[in-house]
N, C-alpha and C. Protein backbone atom coordinates (compact mmCIF):
# COMPACT_ATOMS: atom_id res chain seq x y z
N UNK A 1 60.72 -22.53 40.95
CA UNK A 1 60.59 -22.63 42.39
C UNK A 1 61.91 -22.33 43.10
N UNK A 2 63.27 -23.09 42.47
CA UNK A 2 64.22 -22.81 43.06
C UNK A 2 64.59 -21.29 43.25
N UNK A 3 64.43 -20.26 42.28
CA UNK A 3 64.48 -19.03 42.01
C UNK A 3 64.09 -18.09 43.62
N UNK A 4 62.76 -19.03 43.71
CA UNK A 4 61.60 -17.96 44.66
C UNK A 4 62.60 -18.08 46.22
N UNK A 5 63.11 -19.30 46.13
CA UNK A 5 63.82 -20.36 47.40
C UNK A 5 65.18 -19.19 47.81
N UNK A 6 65.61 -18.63 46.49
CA UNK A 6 66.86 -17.93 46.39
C UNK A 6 66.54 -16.77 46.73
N UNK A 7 65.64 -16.05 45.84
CA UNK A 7 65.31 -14.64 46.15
C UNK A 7 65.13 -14.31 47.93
N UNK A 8 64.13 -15.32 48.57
CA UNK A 8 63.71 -14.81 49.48
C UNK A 8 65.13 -15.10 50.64
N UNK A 9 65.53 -15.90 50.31
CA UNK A 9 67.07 -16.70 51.35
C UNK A 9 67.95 -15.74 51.58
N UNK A 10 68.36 -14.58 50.49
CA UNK A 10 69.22 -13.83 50.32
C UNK A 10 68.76 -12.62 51.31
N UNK A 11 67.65 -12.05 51.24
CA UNK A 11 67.35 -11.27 52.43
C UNK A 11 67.54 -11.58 54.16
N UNK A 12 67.18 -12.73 53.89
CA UNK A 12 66.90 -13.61 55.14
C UNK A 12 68.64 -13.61 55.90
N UNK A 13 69.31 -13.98 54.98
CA UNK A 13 70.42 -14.31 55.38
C UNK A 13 71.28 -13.00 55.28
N UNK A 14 71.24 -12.04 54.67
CA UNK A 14 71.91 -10.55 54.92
C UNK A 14 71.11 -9.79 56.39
N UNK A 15 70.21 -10.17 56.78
CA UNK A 15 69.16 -9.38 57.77
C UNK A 15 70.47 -10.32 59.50
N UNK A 16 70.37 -12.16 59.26
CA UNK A 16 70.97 -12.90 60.40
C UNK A 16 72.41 -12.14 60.24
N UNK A 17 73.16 -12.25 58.81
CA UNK A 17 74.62 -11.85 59.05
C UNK A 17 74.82 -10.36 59.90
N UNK A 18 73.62 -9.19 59.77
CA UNK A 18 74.09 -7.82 60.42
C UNK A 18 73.22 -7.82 61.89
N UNK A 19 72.47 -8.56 61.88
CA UNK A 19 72.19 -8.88 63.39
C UNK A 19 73.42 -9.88 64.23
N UNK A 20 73.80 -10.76 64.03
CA UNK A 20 74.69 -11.43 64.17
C UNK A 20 76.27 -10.52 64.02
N UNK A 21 76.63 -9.48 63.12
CA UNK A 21 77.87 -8.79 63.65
C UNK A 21 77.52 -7.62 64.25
N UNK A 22 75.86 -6.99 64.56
CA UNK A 22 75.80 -5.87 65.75
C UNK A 22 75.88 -6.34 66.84
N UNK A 23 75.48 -7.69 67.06
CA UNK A 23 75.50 -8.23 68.83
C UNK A 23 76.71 -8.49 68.74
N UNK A 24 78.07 -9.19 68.04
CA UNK A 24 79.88 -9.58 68.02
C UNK A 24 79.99 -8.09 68.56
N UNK A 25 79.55 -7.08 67.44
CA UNK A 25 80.59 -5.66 67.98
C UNK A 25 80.08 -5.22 69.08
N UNK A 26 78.97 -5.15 69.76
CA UNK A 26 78.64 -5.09 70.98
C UNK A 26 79.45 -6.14 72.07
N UNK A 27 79.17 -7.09 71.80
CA UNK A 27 79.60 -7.84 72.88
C UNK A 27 81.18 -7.95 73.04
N UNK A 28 82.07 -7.31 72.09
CA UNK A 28 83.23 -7.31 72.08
C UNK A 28 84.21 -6.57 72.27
N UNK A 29 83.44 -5.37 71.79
CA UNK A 29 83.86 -3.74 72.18
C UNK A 29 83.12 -3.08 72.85
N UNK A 30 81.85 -3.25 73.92
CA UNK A 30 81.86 -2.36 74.76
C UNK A 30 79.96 -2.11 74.30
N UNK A 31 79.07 -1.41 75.19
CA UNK A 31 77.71 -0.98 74.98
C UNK A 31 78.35 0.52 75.35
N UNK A 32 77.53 0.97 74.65
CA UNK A 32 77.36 2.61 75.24
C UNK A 32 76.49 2.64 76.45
N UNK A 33 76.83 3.98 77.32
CA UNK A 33 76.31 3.83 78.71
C UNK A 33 75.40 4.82 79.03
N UNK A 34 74.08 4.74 79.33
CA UNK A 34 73.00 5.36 79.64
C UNK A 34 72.97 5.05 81.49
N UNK A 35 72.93 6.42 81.72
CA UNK A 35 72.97 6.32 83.42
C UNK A 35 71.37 6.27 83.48
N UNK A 36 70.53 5.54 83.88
CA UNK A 36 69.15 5.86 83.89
C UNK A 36 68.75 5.10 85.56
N UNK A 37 69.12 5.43 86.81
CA UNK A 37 68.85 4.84 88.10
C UNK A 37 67.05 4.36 88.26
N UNK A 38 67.30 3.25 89.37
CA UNK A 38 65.92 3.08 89.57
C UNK A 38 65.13 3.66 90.10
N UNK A 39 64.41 3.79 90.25
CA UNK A 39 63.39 4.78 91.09
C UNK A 39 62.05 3.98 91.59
N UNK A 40 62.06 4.38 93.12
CA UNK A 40 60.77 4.13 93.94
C UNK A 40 59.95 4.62 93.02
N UNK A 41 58.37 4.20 93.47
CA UNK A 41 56.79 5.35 93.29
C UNK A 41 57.03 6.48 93.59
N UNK A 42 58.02 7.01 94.65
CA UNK A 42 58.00 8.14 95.28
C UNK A 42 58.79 8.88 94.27
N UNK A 43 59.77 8.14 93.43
CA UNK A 43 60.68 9.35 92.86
C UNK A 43 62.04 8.98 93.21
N UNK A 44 62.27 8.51 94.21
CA UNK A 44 63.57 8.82 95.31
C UNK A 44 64.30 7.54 94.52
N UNK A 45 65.63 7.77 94.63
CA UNK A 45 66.31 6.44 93.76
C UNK A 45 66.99 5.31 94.97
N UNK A 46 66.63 4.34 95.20
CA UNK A 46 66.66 3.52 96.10
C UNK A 46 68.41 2.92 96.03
N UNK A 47 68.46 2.71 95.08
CA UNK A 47 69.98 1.71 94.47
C UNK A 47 70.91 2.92 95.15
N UNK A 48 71.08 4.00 94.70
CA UNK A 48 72.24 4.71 95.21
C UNK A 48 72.92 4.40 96.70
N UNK A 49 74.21 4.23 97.03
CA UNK A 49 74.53 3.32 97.93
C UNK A 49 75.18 4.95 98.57
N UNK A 50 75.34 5.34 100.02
CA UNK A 50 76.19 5.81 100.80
C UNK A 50 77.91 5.88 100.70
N UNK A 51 78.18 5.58 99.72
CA UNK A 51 79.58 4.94 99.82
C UNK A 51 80.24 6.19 98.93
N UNK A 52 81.15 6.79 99.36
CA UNK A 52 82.42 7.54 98.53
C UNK A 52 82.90 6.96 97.29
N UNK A 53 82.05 7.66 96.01
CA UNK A 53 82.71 7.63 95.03
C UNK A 53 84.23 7.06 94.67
N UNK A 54 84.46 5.66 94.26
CA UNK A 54 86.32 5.98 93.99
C UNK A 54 86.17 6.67 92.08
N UNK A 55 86.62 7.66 92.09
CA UNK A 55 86.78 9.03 90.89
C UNK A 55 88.20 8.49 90.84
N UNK A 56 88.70 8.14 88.93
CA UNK A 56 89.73 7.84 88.80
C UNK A 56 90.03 8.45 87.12
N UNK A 57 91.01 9.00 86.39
CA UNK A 57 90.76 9.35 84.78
C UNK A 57 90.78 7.93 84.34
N UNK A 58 90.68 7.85 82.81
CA UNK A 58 91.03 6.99 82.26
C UNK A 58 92.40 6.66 82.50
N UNK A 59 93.49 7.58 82.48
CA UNK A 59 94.96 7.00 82.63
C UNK A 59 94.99 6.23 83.93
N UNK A 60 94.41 6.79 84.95
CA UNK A 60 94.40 6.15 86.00
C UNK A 60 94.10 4.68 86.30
N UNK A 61 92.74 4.33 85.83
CA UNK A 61 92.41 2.93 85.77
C UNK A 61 93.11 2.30 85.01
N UNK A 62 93.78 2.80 83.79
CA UNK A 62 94.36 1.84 83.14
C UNK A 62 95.78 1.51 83.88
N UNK A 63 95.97 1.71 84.69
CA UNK A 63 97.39 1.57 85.55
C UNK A 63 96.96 0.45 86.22
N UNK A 64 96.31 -0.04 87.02
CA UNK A 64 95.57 -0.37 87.89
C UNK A 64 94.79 -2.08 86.98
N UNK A 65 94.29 -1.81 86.07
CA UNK A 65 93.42 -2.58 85.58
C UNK A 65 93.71 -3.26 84.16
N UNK A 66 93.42 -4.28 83.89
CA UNK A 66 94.21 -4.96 82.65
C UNK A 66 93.36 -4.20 81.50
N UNK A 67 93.80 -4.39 80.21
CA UNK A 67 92.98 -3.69 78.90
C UNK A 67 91.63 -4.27 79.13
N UNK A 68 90.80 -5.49 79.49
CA UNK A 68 89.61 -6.02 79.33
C UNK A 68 89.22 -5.83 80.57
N UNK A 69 89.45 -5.81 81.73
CA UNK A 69 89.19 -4.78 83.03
C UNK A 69 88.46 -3.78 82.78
N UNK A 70 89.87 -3.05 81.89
CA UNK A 70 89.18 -1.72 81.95
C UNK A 70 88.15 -1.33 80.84
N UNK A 71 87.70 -2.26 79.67
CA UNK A 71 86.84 -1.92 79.21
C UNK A 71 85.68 -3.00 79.44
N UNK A 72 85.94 -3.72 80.18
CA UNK A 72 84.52 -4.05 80.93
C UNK A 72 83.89 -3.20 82.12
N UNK A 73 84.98 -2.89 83.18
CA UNK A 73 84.39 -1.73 84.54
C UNK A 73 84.13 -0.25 83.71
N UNK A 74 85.21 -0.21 83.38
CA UNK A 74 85.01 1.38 82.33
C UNK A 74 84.27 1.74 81.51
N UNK A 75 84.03 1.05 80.33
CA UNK A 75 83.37 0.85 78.99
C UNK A 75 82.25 0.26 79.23
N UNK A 76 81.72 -0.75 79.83
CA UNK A 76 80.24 -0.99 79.79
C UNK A 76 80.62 -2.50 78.79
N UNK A 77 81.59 -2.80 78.68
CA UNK A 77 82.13 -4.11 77.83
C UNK A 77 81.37 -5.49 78.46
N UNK A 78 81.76 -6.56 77.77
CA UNK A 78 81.11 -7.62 78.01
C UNK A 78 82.32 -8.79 77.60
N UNK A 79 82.94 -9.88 78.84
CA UNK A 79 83.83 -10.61 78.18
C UNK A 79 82.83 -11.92 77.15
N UNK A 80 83.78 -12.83 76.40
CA UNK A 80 82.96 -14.19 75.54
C UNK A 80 82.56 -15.18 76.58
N UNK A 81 81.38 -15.36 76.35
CA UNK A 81 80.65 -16.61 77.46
C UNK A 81 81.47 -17.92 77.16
N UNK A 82 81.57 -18.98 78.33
CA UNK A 82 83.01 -19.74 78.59
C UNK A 82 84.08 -19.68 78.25
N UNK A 83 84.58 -18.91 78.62
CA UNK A 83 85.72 -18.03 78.71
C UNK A 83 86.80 -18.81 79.78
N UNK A 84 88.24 -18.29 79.29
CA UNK A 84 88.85 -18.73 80.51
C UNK A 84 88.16 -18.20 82.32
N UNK A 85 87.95 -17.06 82.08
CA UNK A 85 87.36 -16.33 83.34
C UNK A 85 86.18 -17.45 84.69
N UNK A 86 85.11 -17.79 82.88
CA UNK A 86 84.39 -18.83 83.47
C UNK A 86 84.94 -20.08 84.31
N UNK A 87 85.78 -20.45 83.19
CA UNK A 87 86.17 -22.01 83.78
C UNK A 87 87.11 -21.43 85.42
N UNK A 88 87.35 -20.87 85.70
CA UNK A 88 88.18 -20.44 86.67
C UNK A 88 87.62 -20.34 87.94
N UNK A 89 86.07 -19.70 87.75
CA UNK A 89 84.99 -19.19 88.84
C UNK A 89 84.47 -20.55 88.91
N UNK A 90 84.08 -21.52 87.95
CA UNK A 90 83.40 -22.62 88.28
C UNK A 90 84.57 -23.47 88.95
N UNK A 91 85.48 -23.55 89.03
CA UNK A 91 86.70 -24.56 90.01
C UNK A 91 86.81 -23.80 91.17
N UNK A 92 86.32 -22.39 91.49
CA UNK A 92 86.52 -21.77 93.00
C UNK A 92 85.43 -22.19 93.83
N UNK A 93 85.81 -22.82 94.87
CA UNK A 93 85.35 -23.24 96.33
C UNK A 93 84.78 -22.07 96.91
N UNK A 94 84.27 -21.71 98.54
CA UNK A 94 84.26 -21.36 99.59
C UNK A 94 84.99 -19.39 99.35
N UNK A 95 84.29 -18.61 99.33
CA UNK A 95 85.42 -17.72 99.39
C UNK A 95 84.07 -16.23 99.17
N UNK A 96 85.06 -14.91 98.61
CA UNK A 96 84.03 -13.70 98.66
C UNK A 96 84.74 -13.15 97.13
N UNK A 97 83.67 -12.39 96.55
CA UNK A 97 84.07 -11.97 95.60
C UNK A 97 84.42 -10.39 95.12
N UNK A 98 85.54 -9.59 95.27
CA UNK A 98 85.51 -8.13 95.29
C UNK A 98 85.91 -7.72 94.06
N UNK A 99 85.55 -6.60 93.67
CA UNK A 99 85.30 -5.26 92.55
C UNK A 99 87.23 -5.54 92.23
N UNK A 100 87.42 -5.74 91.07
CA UNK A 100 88.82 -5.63 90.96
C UNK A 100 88.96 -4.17 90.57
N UNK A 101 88.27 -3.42 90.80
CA UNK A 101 88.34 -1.79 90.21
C UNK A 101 88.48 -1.33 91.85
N UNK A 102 88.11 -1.35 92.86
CA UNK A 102 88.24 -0.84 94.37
C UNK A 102 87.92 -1.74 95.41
N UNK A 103 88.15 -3.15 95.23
CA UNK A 103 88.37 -4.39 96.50
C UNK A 103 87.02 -3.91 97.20
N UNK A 104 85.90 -3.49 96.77
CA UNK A 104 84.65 -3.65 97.35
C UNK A 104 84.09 -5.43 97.20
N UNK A 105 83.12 -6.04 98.02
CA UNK A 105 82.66 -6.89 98.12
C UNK A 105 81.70 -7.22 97.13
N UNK A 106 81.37 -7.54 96.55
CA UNK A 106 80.56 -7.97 95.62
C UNK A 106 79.52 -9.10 96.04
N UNK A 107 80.22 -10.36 95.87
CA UNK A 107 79.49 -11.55 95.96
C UNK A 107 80.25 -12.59 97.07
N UNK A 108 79.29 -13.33 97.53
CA UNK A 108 79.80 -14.19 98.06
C UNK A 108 80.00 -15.47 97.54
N UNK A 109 80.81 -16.69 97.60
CA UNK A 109 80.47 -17.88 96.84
C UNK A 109 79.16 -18.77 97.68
N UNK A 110 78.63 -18.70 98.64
CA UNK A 110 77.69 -19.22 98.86
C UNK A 110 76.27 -18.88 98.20
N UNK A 111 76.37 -17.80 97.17
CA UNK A 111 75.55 -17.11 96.48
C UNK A 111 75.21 -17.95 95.12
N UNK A 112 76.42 -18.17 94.71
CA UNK A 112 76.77 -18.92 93.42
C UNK A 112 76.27 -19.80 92.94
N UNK A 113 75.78 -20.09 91.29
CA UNK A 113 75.33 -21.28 91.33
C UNK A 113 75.29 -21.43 89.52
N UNK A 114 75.47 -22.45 89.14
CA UNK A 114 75.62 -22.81 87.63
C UNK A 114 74.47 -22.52 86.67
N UNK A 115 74.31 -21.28 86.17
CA UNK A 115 73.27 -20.93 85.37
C UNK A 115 73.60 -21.23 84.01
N UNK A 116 74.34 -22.22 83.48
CA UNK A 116 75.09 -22.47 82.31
C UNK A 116 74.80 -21.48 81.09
N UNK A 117 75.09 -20.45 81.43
CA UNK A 117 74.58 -19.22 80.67
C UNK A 117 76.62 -18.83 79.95
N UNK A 118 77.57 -19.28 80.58
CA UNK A 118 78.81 -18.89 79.92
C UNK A 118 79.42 -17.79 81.19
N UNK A 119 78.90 -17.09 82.14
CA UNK A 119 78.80 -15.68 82.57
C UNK A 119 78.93 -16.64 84.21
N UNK A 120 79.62 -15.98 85.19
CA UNK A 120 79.34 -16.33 86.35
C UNK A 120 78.38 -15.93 86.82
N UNK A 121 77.58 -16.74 87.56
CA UNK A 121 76.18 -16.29 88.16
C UNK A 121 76.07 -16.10 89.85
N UNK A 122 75.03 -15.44 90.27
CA UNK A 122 74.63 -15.23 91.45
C UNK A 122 73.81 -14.61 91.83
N UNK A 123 72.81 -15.83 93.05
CA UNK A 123 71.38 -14.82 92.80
C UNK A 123 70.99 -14.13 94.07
N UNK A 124 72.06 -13.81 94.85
CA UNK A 124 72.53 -12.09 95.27
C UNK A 124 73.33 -11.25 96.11
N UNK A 125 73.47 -10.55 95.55
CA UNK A 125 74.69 -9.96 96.32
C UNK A 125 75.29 -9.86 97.67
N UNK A 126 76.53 -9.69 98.00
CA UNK A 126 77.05 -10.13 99.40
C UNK A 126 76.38 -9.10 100.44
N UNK A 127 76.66 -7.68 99.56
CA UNK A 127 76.08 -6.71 100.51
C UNK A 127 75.19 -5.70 99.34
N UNK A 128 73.97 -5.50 99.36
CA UNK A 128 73.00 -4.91 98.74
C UNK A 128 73.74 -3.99 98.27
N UNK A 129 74.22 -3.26 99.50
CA UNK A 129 74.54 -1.43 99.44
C UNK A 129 76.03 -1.51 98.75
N UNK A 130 76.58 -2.78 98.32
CA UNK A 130 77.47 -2.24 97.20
C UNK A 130 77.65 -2.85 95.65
N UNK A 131 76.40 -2.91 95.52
CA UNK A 131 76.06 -2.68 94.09
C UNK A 131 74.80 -1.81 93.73
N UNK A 132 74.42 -1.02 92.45
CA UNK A 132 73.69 -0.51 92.18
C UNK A 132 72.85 -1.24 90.83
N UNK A 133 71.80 -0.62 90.48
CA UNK A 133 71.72 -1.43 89.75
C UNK A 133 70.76 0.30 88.70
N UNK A 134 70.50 -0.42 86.96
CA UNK A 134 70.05 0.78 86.24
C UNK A 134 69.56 0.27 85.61
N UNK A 135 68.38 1.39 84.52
CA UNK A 135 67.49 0.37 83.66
C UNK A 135 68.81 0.47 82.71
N UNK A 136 68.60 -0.66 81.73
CA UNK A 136 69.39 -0.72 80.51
C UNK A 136 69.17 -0.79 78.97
N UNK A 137 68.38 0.16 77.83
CA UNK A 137 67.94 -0.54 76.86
C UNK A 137 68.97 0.04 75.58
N UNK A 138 70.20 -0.51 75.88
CA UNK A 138 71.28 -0.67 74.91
C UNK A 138 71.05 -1.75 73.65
N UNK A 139 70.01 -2.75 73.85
CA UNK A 139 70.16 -4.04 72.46
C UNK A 139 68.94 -3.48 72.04
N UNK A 140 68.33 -2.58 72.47
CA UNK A 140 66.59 -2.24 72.03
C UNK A 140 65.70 -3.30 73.12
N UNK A 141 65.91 -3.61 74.16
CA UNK A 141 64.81 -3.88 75.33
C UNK A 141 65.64 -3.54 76.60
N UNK A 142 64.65 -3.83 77.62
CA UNK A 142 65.06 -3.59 78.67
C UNK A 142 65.92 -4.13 79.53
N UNK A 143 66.73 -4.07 79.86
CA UNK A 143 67.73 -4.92 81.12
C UNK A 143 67.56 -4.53 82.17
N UNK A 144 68.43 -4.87 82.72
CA UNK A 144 68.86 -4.32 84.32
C UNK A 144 70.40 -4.37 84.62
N UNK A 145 71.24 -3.07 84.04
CA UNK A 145 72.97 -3.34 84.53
C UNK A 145 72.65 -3.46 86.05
N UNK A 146 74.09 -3.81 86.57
CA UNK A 146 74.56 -4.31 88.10
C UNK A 146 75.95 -3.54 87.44
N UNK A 147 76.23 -2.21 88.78
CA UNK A 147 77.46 -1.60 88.52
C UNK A 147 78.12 -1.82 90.64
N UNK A 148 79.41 -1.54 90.17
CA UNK A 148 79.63 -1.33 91.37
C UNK A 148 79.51 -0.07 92.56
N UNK A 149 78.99 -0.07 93.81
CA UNK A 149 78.50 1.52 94.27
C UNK A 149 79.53 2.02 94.49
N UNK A 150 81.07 1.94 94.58
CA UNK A 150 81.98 2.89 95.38
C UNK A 150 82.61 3.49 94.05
N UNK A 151 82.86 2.33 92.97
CA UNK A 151 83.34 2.96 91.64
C UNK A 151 83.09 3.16 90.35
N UNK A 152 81.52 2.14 90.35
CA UNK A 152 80.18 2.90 89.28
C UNK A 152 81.20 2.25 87.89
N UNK A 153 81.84 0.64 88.44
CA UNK A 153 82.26 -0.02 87.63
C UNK A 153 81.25 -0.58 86.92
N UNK A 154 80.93 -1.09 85.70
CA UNK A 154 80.01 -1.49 85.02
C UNK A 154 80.43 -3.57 85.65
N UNK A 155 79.57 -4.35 85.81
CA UNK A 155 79.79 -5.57 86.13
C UNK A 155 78.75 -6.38 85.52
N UNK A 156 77.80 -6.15 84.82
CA UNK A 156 77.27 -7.13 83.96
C UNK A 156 75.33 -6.78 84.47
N UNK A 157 74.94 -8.08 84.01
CA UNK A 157 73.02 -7.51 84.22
C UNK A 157 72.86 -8.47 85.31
N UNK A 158 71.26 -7.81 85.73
CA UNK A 158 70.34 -9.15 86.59
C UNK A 158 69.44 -9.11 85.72
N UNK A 159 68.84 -10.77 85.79
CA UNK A 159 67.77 -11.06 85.33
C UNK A 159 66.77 -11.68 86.41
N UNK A 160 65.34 -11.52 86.03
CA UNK A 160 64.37 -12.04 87.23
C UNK A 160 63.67 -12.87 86.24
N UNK A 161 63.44 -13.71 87.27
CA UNK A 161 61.70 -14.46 86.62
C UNK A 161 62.24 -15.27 85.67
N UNK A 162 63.49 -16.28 86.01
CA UNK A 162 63.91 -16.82 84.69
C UNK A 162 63.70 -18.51 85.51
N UNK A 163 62.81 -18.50 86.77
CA UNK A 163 62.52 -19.97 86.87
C UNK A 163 63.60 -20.64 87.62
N UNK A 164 65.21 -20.58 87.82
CA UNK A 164 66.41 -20.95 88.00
C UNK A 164 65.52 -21.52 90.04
N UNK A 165 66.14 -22.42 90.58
CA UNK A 165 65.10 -22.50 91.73
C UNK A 165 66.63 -22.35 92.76
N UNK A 166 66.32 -20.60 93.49
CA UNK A 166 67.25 -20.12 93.89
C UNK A 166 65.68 -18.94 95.16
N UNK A 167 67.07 -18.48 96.00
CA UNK A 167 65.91 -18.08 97.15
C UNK A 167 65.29 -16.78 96.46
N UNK A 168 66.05 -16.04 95.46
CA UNK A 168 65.93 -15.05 94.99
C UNK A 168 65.21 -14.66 93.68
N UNK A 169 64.85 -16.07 92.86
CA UNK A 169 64.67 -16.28 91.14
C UNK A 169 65.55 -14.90 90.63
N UNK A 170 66.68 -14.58 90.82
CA UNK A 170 67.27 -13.65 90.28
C UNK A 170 68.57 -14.52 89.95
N UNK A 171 68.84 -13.63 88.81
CA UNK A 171 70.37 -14.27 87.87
C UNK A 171 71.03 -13.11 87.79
N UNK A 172 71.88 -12.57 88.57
CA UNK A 172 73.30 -12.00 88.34
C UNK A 172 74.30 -12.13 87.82
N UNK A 173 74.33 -12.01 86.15
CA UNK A 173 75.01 -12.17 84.94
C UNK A 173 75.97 -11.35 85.25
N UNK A 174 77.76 -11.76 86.02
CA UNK A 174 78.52 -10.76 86.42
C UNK A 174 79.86 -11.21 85.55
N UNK A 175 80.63 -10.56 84.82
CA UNK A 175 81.81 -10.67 84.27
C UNK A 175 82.87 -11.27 84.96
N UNK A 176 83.59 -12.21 84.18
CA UNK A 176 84.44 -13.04 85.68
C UNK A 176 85.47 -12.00 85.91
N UNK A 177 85.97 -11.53 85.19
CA UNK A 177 87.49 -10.72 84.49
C UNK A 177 87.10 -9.38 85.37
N UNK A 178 86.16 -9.02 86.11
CA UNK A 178 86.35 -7.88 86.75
C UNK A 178 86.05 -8.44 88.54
N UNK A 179 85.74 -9.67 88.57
CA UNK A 179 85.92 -10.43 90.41
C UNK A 179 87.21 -10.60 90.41
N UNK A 180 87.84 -10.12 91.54
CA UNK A 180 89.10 -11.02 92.70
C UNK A 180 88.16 -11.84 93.52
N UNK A 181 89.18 -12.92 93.09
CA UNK A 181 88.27 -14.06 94.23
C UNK A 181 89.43 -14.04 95.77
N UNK A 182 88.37 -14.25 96.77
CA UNK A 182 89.90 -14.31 97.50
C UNK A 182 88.75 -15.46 98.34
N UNK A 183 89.56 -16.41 98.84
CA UNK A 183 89.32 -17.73 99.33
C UNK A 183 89.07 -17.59 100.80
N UNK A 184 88.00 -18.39 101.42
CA UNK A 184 88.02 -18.43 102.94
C UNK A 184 89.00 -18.90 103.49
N UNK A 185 89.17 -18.56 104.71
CA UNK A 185 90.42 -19.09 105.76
C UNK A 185 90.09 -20.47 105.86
N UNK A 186 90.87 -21.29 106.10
CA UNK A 186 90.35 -22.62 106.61
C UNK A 186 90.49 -22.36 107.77
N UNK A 187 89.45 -23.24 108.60
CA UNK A 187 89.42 -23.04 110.05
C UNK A 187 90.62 -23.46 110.95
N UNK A 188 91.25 -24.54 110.42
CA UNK A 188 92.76 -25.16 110.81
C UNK A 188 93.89 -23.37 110.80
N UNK A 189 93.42 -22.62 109.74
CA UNK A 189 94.67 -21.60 109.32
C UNK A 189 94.11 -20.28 110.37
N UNK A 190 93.44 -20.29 110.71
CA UNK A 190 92.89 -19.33 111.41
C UNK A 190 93.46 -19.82 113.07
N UNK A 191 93.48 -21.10 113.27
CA UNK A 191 93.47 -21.33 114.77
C UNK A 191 95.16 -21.32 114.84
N UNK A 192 96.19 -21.64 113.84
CA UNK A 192 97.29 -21.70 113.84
C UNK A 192 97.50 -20.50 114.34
N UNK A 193 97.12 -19.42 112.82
CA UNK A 193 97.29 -17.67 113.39
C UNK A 193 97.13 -17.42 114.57
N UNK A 194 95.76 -17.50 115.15
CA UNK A 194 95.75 -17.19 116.58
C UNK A 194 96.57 -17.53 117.83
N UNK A 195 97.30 -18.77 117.71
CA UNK A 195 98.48 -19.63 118.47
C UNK A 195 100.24 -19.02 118.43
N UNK A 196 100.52 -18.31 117.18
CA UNK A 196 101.43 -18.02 117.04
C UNK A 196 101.56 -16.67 117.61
């Protein structure tokens, strides 16, 4: 009996170990990137935002953007869930959240909310028209990336229909390591400014 216990364990457990290091090397070095936009009934792709391309080389962004920056906006990368990044976004207050690839707006913190998923969450965006969004079936199913519209930075997935009780039932799984947070004025600092 012990034999049968062994034989079958050994498959079992070589099948978890290479599923278990294809999702590490994915999640650590980067997905490959399939541009695939959404599309109305009509055809017409709705997500595409009005906004001027920011077009940069690779040397370029990497000036600009830290090594995990740039292969999260660049690469299609993914940082480790509770992460320093995390703990950082969950201690930020009151404030807006922009594209550290081109200071576009992203999120707002009134958006925000603890999906204890590891990933900062938000269920939606500050301004529609500057994010896009694409189908995604990089793990073998379907997603939904969330890129940025001015620089077609990669910023993580949405998920729907996951129950979370938000105005939107949407989860915006966004990388902390590619938000600048920048903090609201206090109303005291605003009335000073205006006085001086």
């Amino acid at each position: 009996m012990n034999r049968i216990k062994t034989k079958l364990a050994k498959p079992f457990y070589l099948l978890l170990f290479a599923c278990l290091a294809s999702v590490s090397i994915i999640t650590f070095y980067g997905e490959p990137k399939i541009n695939l936009p959404l599309q109305s009934s009509s055809g017409k792709d709705n997500n595409m935002s009005d906004h001027n391309l920011v077009t940069k080389t690779d040397e370029e962004w990497k000036e600009i953007l830290s090594e995990k920056q740039f292969r999260i906006l660049r690469k299609a990368g993914t940082e480790r869930p509770f992460g320093e990044e995390y703990k950082e976004f969950s201690k930020q207050g009151k404030g807006k959240y922009l594209c550290a690839g081109c200071d576009t707006e992203l999120f707002a913190s009134d958006t925000k909310f603890d999906s204890k998923c590891g990933w900062p969450s938000f269920y939606d965006p500050a301004n529609a028209k500057n994010v896009n969004t694409f189908e995604d079936f990089h793990l073998g199913y379907k997603r939904i990336e969330v890129r940025c519209a001015v620089c077609d930075g990669h910023l993580g997935h949405v998920f729907k229909g996951e129950g979370f009780d938000t105005p939107t039932d949407k989860r915006y799984c966004i990388n902390g390591a590619i938000l600048k947070f920048i903090p609201a004025e206090k109303p005291e600092e605003s009335i000073k400014s205006e006085d001086e």
